[in-house]
N, C-alpha and C. Protein backbone atom coordinates (compact mmCIF):
# COMPACT_ATOMS: atom_id res chain seq x y z
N UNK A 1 6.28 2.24 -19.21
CA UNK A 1 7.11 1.05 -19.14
C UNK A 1 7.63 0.67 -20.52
N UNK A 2 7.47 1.53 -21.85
CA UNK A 2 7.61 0.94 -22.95
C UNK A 2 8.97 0.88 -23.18
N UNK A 3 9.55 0.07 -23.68
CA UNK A 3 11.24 -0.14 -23.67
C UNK A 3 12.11 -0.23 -22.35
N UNK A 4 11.43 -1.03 -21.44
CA UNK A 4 12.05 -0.82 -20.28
C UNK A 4 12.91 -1.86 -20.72
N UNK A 5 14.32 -1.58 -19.73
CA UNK A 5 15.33 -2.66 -20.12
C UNK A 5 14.72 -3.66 -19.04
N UNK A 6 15.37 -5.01 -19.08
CA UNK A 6 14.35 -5.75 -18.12
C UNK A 6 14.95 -5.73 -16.17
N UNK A 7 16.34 -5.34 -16.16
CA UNK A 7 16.64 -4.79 -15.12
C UNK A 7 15.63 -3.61 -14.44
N UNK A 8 14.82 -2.56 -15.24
CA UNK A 8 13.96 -1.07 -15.11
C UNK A 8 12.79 -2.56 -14.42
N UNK A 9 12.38 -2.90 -15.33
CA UNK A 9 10.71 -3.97 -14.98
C UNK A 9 11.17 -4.79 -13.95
N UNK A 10 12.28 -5.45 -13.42
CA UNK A 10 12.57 -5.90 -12.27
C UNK A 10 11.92 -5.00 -10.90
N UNK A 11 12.88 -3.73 -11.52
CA UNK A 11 12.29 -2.75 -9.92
C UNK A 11 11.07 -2.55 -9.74
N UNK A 12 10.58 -2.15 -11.13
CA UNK A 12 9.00 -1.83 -11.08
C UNK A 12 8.06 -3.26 -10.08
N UNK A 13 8.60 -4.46 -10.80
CA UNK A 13 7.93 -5.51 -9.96
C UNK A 13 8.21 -5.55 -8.85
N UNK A 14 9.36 -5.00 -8.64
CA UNK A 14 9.71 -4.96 -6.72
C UNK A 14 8.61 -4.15 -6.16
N UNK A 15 8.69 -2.97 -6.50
CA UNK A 15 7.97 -1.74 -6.06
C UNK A 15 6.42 -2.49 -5.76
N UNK A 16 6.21 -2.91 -7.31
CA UNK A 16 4.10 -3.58 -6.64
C UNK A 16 4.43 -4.55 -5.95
N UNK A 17 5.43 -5.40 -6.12
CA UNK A 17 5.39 -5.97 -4.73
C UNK A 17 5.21 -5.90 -3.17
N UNK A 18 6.31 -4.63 -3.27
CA UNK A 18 6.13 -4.32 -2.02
C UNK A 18 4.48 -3.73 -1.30
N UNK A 19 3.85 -3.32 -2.42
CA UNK A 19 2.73 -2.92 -2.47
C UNK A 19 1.46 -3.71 -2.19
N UNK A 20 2.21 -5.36 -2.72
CA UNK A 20 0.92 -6.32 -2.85
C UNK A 20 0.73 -6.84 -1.18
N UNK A 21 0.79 -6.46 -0.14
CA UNK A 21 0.75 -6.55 1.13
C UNK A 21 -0.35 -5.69 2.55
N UNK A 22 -1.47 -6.26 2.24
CA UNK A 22 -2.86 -5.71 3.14
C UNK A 22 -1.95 -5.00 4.86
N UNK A 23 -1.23 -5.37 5.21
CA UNK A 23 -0.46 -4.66 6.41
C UNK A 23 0.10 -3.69 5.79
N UNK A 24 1.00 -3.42 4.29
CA UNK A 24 1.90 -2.67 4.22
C UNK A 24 0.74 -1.13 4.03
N UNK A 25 -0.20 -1.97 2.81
CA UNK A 25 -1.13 -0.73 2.44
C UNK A 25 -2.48 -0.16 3.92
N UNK A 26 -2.12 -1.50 5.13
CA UNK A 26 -2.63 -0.28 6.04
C UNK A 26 -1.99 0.35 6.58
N UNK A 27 -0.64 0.45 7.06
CA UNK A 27 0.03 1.36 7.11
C UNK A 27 0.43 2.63 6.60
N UNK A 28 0.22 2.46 5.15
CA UNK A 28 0.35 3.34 4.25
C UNK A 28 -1.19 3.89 4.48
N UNK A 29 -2.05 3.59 4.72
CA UNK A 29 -3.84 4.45 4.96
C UNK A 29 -3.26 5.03 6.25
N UNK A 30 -2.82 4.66 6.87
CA UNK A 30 -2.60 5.35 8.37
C UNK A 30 -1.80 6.71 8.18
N UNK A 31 -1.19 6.50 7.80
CA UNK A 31 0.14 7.21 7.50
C UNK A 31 -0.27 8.59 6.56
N UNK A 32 -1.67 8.20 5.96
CA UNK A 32 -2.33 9.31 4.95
C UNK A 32 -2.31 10.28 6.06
N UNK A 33 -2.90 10.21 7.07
CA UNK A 33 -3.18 11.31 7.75
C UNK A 33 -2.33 11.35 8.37
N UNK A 34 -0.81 11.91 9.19
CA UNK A 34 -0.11 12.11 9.22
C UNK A 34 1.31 11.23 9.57
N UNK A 35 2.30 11.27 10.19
CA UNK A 35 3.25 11.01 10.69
C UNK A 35 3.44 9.89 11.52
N UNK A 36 3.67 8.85 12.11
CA UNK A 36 3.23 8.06 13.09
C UNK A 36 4.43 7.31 13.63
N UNK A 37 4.80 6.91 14.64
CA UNK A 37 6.10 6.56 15.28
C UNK A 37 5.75 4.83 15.40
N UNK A 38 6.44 3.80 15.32
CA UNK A 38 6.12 2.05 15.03
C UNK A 38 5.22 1.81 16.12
N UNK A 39 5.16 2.33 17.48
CA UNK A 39 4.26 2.12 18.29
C UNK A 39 2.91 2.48 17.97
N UNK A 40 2.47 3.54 17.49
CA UNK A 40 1.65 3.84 17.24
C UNK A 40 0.95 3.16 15.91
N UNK A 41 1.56 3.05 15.40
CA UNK A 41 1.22 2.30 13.94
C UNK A 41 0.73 0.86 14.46
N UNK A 42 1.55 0.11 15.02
CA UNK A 42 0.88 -1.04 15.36
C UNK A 42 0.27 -1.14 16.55
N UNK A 43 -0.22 -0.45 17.67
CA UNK A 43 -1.44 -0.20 18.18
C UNK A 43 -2.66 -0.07 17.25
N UNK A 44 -2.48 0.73 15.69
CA UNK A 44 -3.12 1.18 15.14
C UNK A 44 -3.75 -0.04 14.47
N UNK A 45 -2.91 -0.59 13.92
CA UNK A 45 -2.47 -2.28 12.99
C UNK A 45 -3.26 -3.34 13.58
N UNK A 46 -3.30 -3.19 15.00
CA UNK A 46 -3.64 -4.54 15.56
C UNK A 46 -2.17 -5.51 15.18
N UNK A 47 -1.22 -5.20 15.18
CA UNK A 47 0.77 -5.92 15.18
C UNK A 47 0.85 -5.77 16.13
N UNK A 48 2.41 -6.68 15.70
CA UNK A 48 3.80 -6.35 17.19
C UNK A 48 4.22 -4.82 16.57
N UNK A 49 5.09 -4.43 16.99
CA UNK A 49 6.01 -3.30 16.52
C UNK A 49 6.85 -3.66 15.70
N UNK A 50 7.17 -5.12 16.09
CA UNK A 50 8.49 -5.76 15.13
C UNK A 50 7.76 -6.09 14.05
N UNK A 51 6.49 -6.58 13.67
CA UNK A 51 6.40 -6.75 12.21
C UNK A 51 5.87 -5.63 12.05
N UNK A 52 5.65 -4.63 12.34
CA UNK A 52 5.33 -3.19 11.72
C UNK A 52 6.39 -2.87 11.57
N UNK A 53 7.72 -2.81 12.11
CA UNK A 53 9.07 -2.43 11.80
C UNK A 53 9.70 -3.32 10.82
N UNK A 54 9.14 -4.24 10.78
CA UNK A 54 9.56 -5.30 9.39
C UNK A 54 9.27 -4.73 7.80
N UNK A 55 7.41 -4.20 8.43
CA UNK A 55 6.94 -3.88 6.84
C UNK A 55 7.82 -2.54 6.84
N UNK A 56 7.74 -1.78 7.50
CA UNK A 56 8.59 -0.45 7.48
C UNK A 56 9.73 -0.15 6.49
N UNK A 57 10.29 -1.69 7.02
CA UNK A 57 11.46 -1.20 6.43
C UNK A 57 11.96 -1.79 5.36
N UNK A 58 11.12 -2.38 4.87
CA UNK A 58 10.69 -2.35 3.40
C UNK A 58 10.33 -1.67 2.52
N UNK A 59 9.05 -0.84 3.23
CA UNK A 59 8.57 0.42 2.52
C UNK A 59 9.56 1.41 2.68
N UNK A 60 10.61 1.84 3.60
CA UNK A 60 11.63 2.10 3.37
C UNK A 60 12.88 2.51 2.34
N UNK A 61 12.94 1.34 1.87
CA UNK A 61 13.89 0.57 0.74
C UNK A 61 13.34 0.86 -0.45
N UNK A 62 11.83 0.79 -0.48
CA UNK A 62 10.90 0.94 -1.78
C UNK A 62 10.45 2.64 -1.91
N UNK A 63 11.10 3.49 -0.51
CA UNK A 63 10.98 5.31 -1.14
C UNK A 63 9.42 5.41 -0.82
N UNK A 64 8.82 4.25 -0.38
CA UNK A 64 7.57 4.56 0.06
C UNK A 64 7.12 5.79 1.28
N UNK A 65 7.86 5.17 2.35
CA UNK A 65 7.82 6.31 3.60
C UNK A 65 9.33 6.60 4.08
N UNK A 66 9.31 7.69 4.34
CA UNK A 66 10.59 8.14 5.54
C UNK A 66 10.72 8.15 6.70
N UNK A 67 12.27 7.62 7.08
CA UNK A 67 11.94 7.40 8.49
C UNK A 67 12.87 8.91 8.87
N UNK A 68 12.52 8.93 10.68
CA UNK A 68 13.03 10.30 10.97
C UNK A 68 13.27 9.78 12.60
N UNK A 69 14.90 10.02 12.43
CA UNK A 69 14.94 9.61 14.86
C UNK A 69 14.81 10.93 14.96
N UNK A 70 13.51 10.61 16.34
CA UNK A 70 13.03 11.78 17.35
C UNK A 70 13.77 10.90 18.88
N UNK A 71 14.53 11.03 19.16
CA UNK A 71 14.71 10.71 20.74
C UNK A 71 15.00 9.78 20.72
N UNK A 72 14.45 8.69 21.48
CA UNK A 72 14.43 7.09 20.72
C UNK A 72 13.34 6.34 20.65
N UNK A 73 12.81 7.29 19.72
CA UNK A 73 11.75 6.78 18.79
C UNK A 73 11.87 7.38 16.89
N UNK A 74 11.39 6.32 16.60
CA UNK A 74 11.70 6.59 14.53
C UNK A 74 9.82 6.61 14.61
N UNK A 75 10.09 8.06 13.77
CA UNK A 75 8.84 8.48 12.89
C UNK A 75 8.71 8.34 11.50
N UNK A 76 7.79 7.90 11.27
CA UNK A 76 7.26 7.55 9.66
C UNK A 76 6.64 7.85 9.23
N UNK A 77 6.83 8.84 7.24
CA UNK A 77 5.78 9.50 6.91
C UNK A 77 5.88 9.36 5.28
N UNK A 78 4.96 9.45 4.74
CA UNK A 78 4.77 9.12 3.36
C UNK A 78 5.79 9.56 2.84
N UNK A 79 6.75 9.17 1.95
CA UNK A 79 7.88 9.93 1.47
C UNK A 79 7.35 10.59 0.05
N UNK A 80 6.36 9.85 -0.76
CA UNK A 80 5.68 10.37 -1.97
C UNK A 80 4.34 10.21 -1.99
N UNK A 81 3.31 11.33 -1.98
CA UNK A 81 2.03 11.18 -1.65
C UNK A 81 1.30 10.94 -2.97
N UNK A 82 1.93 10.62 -4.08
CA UNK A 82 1.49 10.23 -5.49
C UNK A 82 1.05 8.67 -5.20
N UNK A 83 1.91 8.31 -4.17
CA UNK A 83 1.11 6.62 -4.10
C UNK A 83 -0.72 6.77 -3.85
N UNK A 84 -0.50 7.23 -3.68
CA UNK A 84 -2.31 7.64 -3.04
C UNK A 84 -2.89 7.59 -4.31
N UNK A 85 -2.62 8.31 -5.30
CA UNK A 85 -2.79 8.06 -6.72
C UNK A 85 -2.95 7.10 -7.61
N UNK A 86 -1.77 6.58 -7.10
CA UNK A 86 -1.61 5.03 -7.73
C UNK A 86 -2.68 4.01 -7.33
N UNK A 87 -2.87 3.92 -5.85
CA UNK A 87 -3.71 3.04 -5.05
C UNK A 87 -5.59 3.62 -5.12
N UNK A 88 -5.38 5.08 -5.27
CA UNK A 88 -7.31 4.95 -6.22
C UNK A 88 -6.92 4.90 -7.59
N UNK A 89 -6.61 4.60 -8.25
CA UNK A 89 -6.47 4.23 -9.31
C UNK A 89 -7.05 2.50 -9.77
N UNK A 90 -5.86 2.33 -8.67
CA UNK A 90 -6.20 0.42 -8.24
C UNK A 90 -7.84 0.55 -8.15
N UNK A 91 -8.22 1.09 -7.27
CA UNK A 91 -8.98 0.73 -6.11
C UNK A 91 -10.02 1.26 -7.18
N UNK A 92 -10.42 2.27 -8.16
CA UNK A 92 -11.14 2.30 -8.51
C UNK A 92 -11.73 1.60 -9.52
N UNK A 93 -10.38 0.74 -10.65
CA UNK A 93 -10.14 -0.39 -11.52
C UNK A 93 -11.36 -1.49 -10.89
N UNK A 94 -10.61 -2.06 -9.59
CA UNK A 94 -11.19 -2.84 -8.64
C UNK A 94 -12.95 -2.87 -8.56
N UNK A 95 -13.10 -1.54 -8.25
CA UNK A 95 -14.85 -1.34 -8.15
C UNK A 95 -15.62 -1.74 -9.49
N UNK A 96 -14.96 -0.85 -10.38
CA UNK A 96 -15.82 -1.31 -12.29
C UNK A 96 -15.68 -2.96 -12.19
N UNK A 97 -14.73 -3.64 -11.95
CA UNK A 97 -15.05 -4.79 -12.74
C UNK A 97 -15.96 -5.31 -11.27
N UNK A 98 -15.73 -5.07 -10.46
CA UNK A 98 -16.83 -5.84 -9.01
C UNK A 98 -18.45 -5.82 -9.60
N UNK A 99 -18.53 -4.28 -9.97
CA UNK A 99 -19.46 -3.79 -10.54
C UNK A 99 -20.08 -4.49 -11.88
N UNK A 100 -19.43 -4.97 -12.80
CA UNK A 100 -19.30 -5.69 -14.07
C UNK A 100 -20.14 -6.99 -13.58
N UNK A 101 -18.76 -7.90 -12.78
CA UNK A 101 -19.74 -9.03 -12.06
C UNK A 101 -20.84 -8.97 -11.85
N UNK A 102 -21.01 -8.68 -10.56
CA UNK A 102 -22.38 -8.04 -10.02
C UNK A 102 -23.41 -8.12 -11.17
N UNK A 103 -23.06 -7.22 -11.85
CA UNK A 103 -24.09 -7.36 -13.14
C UNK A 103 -24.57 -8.34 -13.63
N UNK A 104 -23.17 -8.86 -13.96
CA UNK A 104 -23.19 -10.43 -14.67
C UNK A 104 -23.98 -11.37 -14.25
N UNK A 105 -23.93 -11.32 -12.79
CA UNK A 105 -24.59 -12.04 -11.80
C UNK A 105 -26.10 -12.17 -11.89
N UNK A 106 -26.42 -10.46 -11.81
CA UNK A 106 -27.75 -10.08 -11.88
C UNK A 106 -28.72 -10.69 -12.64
N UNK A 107 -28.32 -10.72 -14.18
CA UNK A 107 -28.77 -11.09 -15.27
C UNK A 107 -28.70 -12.60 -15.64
N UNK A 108 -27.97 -13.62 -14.22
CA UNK A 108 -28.66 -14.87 -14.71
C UNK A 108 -29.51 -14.96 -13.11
N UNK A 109 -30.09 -14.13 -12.60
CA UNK A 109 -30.70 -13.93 -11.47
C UNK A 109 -32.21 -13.94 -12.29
N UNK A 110 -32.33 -13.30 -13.30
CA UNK A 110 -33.88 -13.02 -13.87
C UNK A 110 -34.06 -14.23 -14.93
N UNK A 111 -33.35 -15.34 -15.36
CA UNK A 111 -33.73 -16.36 -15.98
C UNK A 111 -34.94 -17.19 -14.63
N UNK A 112 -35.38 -17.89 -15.76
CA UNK A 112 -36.57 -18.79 -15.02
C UNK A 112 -36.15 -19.59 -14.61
């Protein structure tokens, strides 16, 4: 990000945005293992179809997943599997400092 013009850091904030969303990133876990058509996804979701087709098509816009018409139904599939990367990355950030706490915690657990 170093010298980004601030138009470049706009998108970037779009992008984790679109990211900062517990429906979008279960979709995106679903979607790890393969392909999935909006019905299926939100059967999967516990959604309507329409807000699974909402987050969709967002993640969409953001190059997250691709869509594909089969018949008349749209299939959806990771368009870049480097997000997976990105998100243990997060996720492992996430654990050390849980872990940190925890600790922190621990150690006014053994005062008298």
């Amino acid at each position: 990000m170093k010298q980004l013009p601030d138009e470049a850091l706009a998108e970037v904030a779009s992008y984790f945005q679109a990211l900062a969303e517990p429906t979008r990133l279960q979709i995106l876990n679903i979607l790890r293992s393969g392909e999935r058509n909006v019905g299926e996804l939100a059967q999967l979701c516990g959604f309507t179809a329409a807000n699974v087709s909402r987050h969709l098509a967002l993640m969409t816009q953001h190059g997250l997943v691709e869509r594909e018409s089969r018949g008349t139904s749209a299939y959806f599939r990771i368009a870049d599997p480097s997000i997976f990367e990105l998100c243990d990355l997060v996720c492992g950030n996430i654990a050390r400092q849980m872990e940190k706490s925890a600790e922190r915690r621990a150690a006014f657990k053994t005062l008298p």
